[in-house]
Protein backbone atom coordinates (compact mmCIF):
# COMPACT_ATOMS: atom_id res chain seq x y z
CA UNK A 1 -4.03 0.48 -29.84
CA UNK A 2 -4.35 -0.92 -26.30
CA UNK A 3 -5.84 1.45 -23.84
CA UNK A 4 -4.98 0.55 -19.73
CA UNK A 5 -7.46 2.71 -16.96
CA UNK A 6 -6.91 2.18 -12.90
CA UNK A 7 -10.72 2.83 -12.21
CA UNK A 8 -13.75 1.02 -13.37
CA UNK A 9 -15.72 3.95 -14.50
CA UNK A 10 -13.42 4.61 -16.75
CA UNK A 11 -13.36 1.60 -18.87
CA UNK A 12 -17.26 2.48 -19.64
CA UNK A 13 -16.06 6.12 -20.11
CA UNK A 14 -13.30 5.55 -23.02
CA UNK A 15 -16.21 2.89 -24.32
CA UNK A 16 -17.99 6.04 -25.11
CA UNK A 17 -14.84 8.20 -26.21
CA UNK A 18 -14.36 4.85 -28.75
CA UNK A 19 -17.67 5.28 -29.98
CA UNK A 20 -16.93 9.50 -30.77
CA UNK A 21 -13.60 8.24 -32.17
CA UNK A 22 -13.45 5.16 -33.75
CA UNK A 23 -9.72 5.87 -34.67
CA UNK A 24 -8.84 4.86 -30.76
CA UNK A 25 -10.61 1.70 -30.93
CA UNK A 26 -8.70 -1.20 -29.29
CA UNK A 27 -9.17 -3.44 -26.00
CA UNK A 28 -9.48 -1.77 -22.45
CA UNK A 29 -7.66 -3.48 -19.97
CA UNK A 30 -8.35 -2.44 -16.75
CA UNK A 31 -5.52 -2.73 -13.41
CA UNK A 32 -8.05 -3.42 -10.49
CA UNK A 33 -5.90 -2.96 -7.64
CA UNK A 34 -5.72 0.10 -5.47
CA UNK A 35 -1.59 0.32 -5.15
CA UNK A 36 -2.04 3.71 -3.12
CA UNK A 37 -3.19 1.78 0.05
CA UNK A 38 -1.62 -1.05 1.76
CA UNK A 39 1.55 -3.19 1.81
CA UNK A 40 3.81 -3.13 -1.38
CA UNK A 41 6.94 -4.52 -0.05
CA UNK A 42 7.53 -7.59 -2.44
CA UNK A 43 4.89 -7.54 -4.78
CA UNK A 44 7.39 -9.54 -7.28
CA UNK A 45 7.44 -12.33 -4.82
CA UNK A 46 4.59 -15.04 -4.00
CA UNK A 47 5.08 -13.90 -0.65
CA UNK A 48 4.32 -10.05 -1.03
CA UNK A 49 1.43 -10.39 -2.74
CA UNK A 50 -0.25 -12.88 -0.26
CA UNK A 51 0.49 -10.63 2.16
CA UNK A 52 -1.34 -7.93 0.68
CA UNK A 53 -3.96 -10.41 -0.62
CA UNK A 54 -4.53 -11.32 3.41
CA UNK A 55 -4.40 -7.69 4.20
CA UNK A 56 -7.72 -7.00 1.74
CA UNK A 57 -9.62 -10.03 3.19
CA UNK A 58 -9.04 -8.81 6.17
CA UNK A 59 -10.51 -5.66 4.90
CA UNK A 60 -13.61 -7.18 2.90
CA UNK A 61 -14.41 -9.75 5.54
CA UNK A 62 -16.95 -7.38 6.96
CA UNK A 63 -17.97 -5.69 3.86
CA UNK A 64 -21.11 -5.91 1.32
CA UNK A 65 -18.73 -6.60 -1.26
CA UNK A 66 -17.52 -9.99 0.22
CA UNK A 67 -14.14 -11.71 0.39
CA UNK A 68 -14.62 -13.31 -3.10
CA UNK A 69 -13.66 -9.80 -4.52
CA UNK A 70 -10.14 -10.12 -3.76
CA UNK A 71 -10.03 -13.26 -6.05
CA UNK A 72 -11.19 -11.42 -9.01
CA UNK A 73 -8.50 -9.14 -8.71
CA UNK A 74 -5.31 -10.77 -10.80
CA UNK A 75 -3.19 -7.54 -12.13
CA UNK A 76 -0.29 -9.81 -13.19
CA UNK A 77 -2.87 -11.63 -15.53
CA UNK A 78 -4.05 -8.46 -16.96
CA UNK A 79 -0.20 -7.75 -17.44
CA UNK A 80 0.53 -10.66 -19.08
CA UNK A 81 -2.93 -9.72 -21.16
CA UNK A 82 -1.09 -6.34 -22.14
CA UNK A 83 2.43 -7.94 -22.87
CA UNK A 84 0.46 -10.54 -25.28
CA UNK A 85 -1.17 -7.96 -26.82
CA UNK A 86 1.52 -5.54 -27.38
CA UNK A 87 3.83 -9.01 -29.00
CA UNK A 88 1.63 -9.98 -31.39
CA UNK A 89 0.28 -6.39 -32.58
CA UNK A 90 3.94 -4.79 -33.44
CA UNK A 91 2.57 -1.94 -35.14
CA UNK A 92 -0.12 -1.04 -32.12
CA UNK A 93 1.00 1.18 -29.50
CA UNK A 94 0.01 0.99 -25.72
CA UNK A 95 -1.84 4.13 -23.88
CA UNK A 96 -2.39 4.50 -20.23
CA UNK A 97 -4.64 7.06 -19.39
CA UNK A 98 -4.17 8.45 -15.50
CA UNK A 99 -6.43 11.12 -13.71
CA UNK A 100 -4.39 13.26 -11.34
CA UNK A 101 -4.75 11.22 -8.07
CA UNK A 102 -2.64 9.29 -5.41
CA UNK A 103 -4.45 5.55 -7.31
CA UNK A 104 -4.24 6.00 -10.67
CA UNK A 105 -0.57 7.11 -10.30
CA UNK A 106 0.52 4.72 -7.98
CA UNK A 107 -1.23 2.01 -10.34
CA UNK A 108 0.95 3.38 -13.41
CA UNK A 109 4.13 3.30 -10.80
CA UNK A 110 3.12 -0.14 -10.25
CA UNK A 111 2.89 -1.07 -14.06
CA UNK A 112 5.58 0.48 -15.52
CA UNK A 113 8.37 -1.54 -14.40
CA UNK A 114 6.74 -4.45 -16.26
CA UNK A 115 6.59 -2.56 -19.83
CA UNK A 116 10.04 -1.55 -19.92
CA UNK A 117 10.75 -3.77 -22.59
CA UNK A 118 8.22 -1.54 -25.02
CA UNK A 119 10.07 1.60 -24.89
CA UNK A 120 8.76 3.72 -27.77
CA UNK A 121 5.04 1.77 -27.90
CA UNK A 122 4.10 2.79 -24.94
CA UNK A 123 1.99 6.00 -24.88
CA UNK A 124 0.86 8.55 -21.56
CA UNK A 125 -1.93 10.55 -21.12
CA UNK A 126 -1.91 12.48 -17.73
CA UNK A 127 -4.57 14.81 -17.04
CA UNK A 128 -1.73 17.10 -14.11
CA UNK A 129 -3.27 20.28 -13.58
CA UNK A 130 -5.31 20.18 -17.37
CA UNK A 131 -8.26 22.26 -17.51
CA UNK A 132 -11.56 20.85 -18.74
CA UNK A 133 -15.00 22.06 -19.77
CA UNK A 134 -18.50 21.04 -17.27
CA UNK A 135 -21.61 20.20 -18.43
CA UNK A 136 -22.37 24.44 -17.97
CA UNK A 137 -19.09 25.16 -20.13
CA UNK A 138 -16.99 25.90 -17.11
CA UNK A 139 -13.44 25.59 -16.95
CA UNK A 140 -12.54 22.89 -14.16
CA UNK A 141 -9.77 20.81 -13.44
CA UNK A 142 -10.55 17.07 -12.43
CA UNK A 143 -8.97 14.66 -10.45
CA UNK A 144 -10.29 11.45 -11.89
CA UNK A 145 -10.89 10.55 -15.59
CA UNK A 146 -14.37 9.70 -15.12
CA UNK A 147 -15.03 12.97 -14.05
CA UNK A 148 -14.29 14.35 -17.60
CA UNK A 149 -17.49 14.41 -20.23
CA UNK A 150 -16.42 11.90 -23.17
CA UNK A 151 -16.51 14.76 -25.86
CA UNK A 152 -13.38 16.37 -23.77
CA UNK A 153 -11.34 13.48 -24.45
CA UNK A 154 -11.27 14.27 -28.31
CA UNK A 155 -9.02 16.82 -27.00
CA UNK A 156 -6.95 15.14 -24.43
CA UNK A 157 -6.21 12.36 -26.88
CA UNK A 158 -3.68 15.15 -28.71
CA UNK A 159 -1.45 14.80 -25.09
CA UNK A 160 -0.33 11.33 -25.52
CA UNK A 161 2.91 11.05 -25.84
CA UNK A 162 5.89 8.46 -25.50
CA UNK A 163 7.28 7.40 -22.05
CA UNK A 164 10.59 8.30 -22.52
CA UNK A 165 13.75 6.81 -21.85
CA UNK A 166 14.76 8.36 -18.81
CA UNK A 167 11.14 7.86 -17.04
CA UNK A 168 11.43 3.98 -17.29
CA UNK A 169 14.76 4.45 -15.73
CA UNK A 170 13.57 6.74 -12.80
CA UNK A 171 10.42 6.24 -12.55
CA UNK A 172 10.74 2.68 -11.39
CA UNK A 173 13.00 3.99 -8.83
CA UNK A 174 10.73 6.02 -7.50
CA UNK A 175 8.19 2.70 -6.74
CA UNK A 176 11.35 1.14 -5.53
CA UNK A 177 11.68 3.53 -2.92
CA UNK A 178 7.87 3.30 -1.79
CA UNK A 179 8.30 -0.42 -1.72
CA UNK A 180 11.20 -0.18 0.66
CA UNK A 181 9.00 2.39 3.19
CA UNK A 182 5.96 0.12 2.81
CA UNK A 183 4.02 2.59 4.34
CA UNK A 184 0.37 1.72 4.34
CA UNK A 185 -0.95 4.50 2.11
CA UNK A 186 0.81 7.03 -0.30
CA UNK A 187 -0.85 10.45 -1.00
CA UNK A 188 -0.19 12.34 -4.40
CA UNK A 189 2.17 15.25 -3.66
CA UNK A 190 2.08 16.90 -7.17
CA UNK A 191 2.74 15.86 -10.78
CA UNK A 192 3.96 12.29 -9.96
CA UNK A 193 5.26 12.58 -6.64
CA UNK A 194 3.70 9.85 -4.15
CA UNK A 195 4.59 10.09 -0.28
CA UNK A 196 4.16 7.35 2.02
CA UNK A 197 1.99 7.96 4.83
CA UNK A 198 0.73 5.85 8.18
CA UNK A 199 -2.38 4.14 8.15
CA UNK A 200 -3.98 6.33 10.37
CA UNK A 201 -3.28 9.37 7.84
CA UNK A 202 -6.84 9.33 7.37
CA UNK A 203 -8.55 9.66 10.99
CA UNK A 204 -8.53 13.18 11.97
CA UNK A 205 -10.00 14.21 8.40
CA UNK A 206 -12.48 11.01 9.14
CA UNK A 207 -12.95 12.55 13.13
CA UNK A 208 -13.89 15.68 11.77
CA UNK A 209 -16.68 14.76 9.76
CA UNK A 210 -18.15 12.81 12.52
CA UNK A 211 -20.63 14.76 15.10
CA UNK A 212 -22.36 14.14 18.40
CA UNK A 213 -25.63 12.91 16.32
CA UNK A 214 -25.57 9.15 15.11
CA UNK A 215 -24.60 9.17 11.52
CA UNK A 216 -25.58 6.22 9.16
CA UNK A 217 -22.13 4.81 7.69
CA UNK A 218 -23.23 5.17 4.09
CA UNK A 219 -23.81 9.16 4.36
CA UNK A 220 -21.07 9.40 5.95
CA UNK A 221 -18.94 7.29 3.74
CA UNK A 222 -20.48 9.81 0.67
CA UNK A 223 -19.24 12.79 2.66
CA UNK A 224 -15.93 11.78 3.25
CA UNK A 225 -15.83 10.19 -0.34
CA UNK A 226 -16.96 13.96 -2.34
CA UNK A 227 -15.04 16.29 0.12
CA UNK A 228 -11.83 15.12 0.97
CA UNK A 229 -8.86 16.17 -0.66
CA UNK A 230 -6.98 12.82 -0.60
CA UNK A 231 -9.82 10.12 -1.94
CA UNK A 232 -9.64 6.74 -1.32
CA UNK A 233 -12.05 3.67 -1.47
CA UNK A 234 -14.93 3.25 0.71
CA UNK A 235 -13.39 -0.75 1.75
CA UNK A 236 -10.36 1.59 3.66
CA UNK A 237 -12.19 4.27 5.40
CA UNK A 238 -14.88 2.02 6.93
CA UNK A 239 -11.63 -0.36 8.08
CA UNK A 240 -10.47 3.32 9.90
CA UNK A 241 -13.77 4.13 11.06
CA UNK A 242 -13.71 0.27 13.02
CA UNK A 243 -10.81 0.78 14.10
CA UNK A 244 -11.72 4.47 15.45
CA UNK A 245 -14.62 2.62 17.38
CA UNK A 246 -12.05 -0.22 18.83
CA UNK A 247 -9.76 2.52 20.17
CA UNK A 248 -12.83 4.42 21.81
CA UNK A 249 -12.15 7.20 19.85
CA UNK A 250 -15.80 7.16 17.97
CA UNK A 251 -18.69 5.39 19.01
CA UNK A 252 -20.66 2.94 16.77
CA UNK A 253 -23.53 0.72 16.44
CA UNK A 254 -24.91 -2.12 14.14
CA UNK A 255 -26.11 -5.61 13.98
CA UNK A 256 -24.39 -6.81 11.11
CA UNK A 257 -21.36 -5.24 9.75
CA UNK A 258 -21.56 -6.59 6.64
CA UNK A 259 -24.32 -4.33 6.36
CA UNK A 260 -23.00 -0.61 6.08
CA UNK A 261 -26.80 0.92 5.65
CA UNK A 262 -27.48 -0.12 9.04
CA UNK A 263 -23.90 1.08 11.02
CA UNK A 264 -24.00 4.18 12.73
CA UNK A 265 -21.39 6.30 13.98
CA UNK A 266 -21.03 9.31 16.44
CA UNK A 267 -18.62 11.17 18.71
CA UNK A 268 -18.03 9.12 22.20
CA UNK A 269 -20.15 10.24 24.88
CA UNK A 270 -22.14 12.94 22.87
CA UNK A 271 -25.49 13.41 23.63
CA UNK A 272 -27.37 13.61 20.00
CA UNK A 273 -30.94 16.05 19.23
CA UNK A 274 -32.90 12.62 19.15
CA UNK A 275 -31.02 11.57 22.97
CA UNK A 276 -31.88 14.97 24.27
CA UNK A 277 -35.63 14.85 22.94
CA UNK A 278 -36.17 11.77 24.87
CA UNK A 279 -34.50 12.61 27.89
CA UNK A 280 -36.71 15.92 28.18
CA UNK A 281 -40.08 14.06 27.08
């Protein structure tokens, strides 16, 4: 079988699950792109995706991670990867594995229009609202894969199913409709249900975590990263938190902004512990 993740962790996390189970052995192809932020419209034209390809450099100009990154990102490739496979291994079946959350879901929305032709191969494991055990043996529900311990998965492999008929028929519909908004992020409603939301969805959540004190991006970045309740990547909040600092909404400072560990945020005009020690001394 072919196994397909939306997150990097989890390619090294069914690696272990493979190595409990050798009966789910089989590639792991991974879809790279985060379909739950920026523009969609056209993505089966040349033109749609060099839109969104100049929307992520835009992104990653100013980043540690460089503008090269968008260059190793090639989804259809990986798709034609998948199709390949699935041709020449007619007996093998094809299982995407999704973690409740607004990427992995919008990644299989995404994908699935491109499989259609594999009705009956292709397999679904979605963890919606599935309780888990911890580390400690406590009951938890997770929103990403990676989050699950590899011995849980022995379990989870027993809710694969097929993709039925009627969900490559609506299913696609339901991206189709996204496309059309083009809204510049889509939160996870429940079960499957994406909404499309403006790009400044995030900056009140992002506001609030701020204070009067200067806050090094990276901590901050880690807060908003384990407590909010819609997650993204770490490339789109520290494009909102620039763009917080252009509007004069926050206040920021930093040589190089390629360097994250060195910018520094804080609430405009706020006096901070460290500014009120000085001005007393």
């Amino acid at each position: 079988m072919l196994h397909i993740v939306f997150n990097e962790p989890d390619v090294e996390l069914l690696k272990q699950v493979i190595a409990l189970d050798p009966s789910l052995d089989g590639p792991i192809e991974l879809i790279r792109d985060d379909y739950a932020v920026g523009p969609i419209a056209g993505l089966d034209t040349a033109e749609g995706r060099q839109i969104r390809k100049e929307w992520w450099i835009t992104l990653l100009a100013d980043s540690p991670y460089g503008t090269e990154r968008v260059g190793q990102i090639d989804d259809q490739m990986t798709v034609q990867s998948i199709t390949q496979y699935v041709e020449q291994e007619p007996d093998q079946e094809c299982w995407i594995w999704m973690g409740q959350n607004q990427h992995d879901v919008a990644g299989y929305y995404w994908l699935l229009p491109q499989l259609r032709a594999y009705q009956g191969r292709v397999m679904i494991l979605y963890m919606n609202n599935l309780p888990f055990l911890n580390e400690k043996g406590q009951l938890f529900y997770p929103t990403f894969l990676s989050e699950i311990r590899p011995a849980e998965f022995l379990k989870a492999k027993k809710l694969a199913r097929p993709i039925t008929l009627s969900e490559f028929e609506i299913d696609p519909d339901e991206w189709k409709k996204l496309t059309e908004e083009n809204g510049m992020v889509r939160w996870l409603e429940g079960g499957k249900k994406l909404i499309s939301k403006e790009i400044n969805c995030y900056d009140q959540e992002i506001r609030r975590f701020v204070s009067g004190d200067w806050q090094k991006a990276h901590r901050l970045l880690q807060q908003l990263l384990t407590r909010m309740k819609n997650r993204t990547g770490d490339v789109f909040l520290m494009g909102r938190l620039r763009s917080l600092v252009a509007a004069g909404v926050l206040e920021g400072k930093g040589d190089n902004p390629a360097q994250w560990k060195e910018l520094e945020f804080r609430q405009p005009g706020a006096f901070s512990s460290k500014d009120q020690s000085d001005t007393v001394d």
